[in-house]
PDB file of N, CA and C in Angstrom:
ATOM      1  N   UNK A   1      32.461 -57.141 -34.682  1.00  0.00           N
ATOM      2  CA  UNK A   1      32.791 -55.881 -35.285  1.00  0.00           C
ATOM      3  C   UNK A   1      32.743 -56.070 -36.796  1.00  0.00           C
ATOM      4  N   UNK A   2      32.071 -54.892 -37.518  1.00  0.00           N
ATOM      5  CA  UNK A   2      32.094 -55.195 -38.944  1.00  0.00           C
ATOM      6  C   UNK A   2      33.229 -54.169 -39.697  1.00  0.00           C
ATOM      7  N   UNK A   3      33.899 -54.112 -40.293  1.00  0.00           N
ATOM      8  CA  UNK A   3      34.960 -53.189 -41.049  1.00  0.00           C
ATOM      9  C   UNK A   3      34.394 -52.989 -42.446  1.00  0.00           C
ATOM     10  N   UNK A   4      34.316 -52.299 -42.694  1.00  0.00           N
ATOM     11  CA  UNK A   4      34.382 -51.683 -44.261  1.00  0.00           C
ATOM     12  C   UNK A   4      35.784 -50.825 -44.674  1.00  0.00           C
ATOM     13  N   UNK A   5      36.145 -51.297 -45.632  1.00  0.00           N
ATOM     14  CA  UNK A   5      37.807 -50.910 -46.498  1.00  0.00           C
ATOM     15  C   UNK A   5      37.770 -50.651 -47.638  1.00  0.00           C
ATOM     16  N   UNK A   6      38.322 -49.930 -48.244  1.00  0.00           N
ATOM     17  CA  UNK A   6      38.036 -48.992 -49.733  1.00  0.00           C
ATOM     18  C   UNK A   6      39.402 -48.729 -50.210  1.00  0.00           C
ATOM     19  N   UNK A   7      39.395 -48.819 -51.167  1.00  0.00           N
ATOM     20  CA  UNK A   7      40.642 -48.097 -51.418  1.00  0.00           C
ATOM     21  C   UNK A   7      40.575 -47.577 -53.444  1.00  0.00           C
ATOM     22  N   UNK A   8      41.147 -46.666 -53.392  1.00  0.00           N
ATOM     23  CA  UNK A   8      40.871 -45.940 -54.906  1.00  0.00           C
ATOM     24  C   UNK A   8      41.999 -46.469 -55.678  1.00  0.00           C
ATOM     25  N   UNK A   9      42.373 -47.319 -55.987  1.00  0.00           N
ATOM     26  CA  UNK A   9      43.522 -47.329 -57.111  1.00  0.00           C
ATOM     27  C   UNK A   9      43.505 -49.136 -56.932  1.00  0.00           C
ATOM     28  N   UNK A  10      43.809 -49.858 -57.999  1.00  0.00           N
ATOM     29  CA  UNK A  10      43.709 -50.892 -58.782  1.00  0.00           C
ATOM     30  C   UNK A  10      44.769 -52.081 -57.447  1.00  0.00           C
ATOM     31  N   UNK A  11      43.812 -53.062 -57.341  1.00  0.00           N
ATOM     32  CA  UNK A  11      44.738 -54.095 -56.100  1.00  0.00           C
ATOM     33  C   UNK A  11      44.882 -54.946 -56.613  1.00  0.00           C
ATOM     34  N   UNK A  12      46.576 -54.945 -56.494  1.00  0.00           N
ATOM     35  CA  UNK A  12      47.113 -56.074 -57.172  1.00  0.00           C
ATOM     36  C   UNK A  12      47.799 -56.874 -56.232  1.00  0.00           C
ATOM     37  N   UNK A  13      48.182 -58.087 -56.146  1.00  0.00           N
ATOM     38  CA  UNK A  13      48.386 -58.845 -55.227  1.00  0.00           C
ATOM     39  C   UNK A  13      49.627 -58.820 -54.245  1.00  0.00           C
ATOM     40  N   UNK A  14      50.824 -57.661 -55.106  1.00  0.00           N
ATOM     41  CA  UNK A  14      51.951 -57.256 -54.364  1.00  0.00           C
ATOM     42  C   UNK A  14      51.866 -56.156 -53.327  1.00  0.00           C
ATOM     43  N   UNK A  15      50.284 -55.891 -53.382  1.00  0.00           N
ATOM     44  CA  UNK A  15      50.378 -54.129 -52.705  1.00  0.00           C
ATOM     45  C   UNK A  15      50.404 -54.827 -51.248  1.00  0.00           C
ATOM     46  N   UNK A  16      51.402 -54.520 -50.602  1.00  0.00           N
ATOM     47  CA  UNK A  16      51.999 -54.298 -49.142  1.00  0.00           C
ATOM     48  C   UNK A  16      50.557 -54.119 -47.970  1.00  0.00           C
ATOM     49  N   UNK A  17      50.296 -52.682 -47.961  1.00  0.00           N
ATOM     50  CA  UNK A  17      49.031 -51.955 -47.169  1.00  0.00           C
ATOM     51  C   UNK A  17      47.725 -52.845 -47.500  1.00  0.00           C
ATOM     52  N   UNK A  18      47.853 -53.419 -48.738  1.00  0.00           N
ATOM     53  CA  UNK A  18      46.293 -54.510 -48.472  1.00  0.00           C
ATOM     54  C   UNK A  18      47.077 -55.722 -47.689  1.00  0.00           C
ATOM     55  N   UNK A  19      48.164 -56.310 -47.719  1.00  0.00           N
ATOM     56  CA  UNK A  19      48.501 -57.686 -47.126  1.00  0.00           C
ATOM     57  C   UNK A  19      48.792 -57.263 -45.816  1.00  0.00           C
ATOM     58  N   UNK A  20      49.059 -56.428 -45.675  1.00  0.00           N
ATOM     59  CA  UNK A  20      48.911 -55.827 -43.869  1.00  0.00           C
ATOM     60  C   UNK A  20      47.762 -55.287 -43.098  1.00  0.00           C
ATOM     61  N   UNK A  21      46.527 -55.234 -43.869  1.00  0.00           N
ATOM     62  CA  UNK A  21      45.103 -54.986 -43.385  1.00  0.00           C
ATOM     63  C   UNK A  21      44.803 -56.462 -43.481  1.00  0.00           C
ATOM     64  N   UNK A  22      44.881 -56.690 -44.267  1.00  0.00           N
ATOM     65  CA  UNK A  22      44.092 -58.225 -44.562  1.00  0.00           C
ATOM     66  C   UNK A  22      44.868 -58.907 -43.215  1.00  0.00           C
ATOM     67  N   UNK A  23      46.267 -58.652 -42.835  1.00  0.00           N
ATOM     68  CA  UNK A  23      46.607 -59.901 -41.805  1.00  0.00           C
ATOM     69  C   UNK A  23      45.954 -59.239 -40.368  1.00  0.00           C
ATOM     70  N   UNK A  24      46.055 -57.598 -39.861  1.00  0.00           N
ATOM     71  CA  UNK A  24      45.642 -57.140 -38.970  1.00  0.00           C
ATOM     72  C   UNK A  24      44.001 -57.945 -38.414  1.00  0.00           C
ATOM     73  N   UNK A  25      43.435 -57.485 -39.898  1.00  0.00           N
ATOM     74  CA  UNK A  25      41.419 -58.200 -39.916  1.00  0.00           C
ATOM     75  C   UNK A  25      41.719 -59.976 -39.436  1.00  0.00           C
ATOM     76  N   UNK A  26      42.512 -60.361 -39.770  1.00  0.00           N
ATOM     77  CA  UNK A  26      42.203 -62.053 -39.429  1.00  0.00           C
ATOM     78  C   UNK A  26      42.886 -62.182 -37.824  1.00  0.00           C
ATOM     79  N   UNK A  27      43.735 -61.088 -37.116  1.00  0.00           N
ATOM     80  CA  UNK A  27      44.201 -60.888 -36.102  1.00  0.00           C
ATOM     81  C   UNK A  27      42.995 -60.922 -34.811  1.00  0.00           C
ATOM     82  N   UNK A  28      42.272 -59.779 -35.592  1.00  0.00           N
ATOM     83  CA  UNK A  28      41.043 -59.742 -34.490  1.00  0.00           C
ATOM     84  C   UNK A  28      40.187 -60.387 -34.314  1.00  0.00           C
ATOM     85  N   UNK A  29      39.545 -61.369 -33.340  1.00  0.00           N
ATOM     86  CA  UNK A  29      38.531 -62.032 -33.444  1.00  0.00           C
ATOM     87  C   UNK A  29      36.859 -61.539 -33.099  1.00  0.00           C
ATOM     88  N   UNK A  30      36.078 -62.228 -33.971  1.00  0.00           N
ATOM     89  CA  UNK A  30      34.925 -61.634 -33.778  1.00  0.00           C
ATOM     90  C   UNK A  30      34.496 -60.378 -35.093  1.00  0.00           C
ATOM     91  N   UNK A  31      35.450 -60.570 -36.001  1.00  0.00           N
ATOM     92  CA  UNK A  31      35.360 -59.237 -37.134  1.00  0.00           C
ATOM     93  C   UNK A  31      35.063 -59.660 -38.464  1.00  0.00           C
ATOM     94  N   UNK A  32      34.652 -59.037 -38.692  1.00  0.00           N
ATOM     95  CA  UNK A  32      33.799 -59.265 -40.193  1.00  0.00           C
ATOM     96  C   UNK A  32      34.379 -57.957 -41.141  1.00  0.00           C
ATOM     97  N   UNK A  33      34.392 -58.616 -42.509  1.00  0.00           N
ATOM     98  CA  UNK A  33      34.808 -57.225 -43.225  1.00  0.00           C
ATOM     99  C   UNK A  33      34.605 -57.753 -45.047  1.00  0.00           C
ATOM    100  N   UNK A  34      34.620 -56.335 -45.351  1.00  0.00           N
ATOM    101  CA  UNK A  34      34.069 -56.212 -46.581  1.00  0.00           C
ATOM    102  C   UNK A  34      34.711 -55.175 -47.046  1.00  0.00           C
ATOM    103  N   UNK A  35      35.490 -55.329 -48.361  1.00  0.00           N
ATOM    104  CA  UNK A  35      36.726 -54.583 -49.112  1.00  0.00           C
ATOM    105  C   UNK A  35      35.773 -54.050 -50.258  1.00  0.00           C
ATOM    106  N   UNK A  36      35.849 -52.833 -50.810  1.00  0.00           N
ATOM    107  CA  UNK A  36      35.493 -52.172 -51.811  1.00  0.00           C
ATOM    108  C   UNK A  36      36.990 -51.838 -52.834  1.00  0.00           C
ATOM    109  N   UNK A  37      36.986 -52.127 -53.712  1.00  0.00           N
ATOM    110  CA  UNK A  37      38.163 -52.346 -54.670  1.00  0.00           C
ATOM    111  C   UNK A  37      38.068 -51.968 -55.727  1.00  0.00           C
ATOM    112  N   UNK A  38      39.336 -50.820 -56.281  1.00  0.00           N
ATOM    113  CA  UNK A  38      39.041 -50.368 -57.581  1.00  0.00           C
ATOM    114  C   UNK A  38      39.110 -51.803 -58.899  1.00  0.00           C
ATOM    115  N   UNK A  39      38.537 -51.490 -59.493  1.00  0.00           N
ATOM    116  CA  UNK A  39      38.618 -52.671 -61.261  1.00  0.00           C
ATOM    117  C   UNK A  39      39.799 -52.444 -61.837  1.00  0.00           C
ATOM    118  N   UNK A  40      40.844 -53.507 -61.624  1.00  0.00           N
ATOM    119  CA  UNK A  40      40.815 -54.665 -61.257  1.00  0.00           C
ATOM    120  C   UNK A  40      41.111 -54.985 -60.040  1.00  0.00           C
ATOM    121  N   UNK A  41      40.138 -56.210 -59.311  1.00  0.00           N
ATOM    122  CA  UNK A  41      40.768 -56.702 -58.221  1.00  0.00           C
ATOM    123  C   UNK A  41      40.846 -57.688 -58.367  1.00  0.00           C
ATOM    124  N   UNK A  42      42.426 -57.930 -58.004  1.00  0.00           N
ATOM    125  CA  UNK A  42      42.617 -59.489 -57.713  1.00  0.00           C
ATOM    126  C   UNK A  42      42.148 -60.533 -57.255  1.00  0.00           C
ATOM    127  N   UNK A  43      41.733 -61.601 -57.854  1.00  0.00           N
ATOM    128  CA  UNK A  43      40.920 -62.642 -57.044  1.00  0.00           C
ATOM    129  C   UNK A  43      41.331 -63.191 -55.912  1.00  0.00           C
ATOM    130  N   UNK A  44      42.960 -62.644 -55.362  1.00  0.00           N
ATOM    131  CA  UNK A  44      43.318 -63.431 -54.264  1.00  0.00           C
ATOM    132  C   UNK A  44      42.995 -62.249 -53.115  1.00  0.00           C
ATOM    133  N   UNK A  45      42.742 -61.414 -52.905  1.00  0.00           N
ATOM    134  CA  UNK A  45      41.764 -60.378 -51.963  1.00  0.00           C
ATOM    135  C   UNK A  45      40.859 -61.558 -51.743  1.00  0.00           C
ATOM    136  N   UNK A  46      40.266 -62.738 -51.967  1.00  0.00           N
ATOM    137  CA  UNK A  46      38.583 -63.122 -51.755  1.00  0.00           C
ATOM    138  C   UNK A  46      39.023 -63.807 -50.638  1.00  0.00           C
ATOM    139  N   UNK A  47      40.733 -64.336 -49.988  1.00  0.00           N
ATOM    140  CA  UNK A  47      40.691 -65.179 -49.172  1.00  0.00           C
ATOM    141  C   UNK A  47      41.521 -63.895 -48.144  1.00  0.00           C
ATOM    142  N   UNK A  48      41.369 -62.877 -48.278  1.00  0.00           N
ATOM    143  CA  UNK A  48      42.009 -61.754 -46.824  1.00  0.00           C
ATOM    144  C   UNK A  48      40.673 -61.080 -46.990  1.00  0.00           C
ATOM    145  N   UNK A  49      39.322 -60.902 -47.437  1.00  0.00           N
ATOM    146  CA  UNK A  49      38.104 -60.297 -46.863  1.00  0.00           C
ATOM    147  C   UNK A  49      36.695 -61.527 -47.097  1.00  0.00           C
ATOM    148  N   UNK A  50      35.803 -61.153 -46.455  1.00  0.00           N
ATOM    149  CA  UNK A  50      34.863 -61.518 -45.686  1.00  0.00           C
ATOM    150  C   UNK A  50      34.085 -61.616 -47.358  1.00  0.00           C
ATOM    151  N   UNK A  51      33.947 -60.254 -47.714  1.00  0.00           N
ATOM    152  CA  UNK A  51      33.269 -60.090 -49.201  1.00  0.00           C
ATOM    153  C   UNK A  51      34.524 -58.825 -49.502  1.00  0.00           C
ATOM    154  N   UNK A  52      34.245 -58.859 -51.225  1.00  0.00           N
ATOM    155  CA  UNK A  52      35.097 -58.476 -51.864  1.00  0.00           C
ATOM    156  C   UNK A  52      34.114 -57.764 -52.966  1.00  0.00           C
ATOM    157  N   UNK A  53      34.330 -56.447 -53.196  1.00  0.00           N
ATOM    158  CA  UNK A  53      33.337 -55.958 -54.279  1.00  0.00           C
ATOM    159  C   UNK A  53      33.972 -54.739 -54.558  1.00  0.00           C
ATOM    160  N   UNK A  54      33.892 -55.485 -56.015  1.00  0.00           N
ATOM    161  CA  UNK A  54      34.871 -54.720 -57.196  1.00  0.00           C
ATOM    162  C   UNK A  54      34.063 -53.507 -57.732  1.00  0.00           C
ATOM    163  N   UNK A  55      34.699 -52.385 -57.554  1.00  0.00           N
ATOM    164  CA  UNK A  55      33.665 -50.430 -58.344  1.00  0.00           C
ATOM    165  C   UNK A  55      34.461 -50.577 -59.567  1.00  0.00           C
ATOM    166  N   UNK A  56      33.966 -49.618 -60.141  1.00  0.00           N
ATOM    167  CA  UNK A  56      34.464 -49.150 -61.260  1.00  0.00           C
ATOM    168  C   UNK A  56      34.067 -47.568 -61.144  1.00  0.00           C
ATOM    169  N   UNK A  57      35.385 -46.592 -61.249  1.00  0.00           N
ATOM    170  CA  UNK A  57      35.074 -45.197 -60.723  1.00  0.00           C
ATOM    171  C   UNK A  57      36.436 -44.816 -62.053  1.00  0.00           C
ATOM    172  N   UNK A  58      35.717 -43.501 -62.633  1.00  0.00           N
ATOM    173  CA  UNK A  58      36.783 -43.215 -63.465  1.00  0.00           C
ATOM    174  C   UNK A  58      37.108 -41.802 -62.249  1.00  0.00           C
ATOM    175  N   UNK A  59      38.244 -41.390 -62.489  1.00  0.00           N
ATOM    176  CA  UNK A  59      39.118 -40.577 -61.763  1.00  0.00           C
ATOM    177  C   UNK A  59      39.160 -39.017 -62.544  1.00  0.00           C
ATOM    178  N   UNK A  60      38.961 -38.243 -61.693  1.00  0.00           N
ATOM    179  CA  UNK A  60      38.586 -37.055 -61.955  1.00  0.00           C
ATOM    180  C   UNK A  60      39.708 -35.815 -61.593  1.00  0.00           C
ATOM    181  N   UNK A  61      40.069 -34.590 -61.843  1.00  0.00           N
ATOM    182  CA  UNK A  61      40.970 -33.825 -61.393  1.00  0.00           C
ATOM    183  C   UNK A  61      40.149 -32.916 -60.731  1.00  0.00           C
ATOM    184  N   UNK A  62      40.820 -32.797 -59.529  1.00  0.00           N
ATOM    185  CA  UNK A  62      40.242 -31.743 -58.458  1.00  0.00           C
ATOM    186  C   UNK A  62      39.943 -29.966 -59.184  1.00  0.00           C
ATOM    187  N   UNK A  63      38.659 -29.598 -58.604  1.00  0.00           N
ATOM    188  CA  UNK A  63      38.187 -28.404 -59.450  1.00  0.00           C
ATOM    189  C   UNK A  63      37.450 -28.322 -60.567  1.00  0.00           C
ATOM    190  N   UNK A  64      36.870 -27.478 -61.037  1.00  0.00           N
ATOM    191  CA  UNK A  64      36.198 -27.632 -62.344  1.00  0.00           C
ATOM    192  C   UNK A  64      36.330 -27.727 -63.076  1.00  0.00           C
ATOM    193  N   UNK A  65      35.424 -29.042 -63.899  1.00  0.00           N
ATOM    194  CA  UNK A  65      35.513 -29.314 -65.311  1.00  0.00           C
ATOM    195  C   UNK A  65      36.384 -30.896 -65.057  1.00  0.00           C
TER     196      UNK A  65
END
């Protein structure tokens, strides 16, 4: 199984919801996965995903303009 994971806001090594995906993904066997991560990501994400690849997205307010 391959997973793809995203998340919009900056991962830092205390955030809870990544250290509880990251332990779920090493739970399952046979799974592969690849984290999409806002800038900055922590270099310690490289040992809870498969690949690790850092976006850079500036943040926008809903509606026009």
């Amino acid at each position: 199984m391959t997973i793809l994971t995203g998340i919009n806001r900056t991962s830092e090594p205390s955030s809870g919801s990544m250290i509880l995906v990251g332990d779920l993904y090493h739970a399952m066997p046979n799974t592969h996965t690849t984290f999409l991560g806002r800038t900055p990501v922590h270099q310690v994400w490289k040992t809870a995903f498969d690949h690790l690849i850092p976006l850079s997205a500036t943040k926008q307010p809903q509606g026009p303009g």
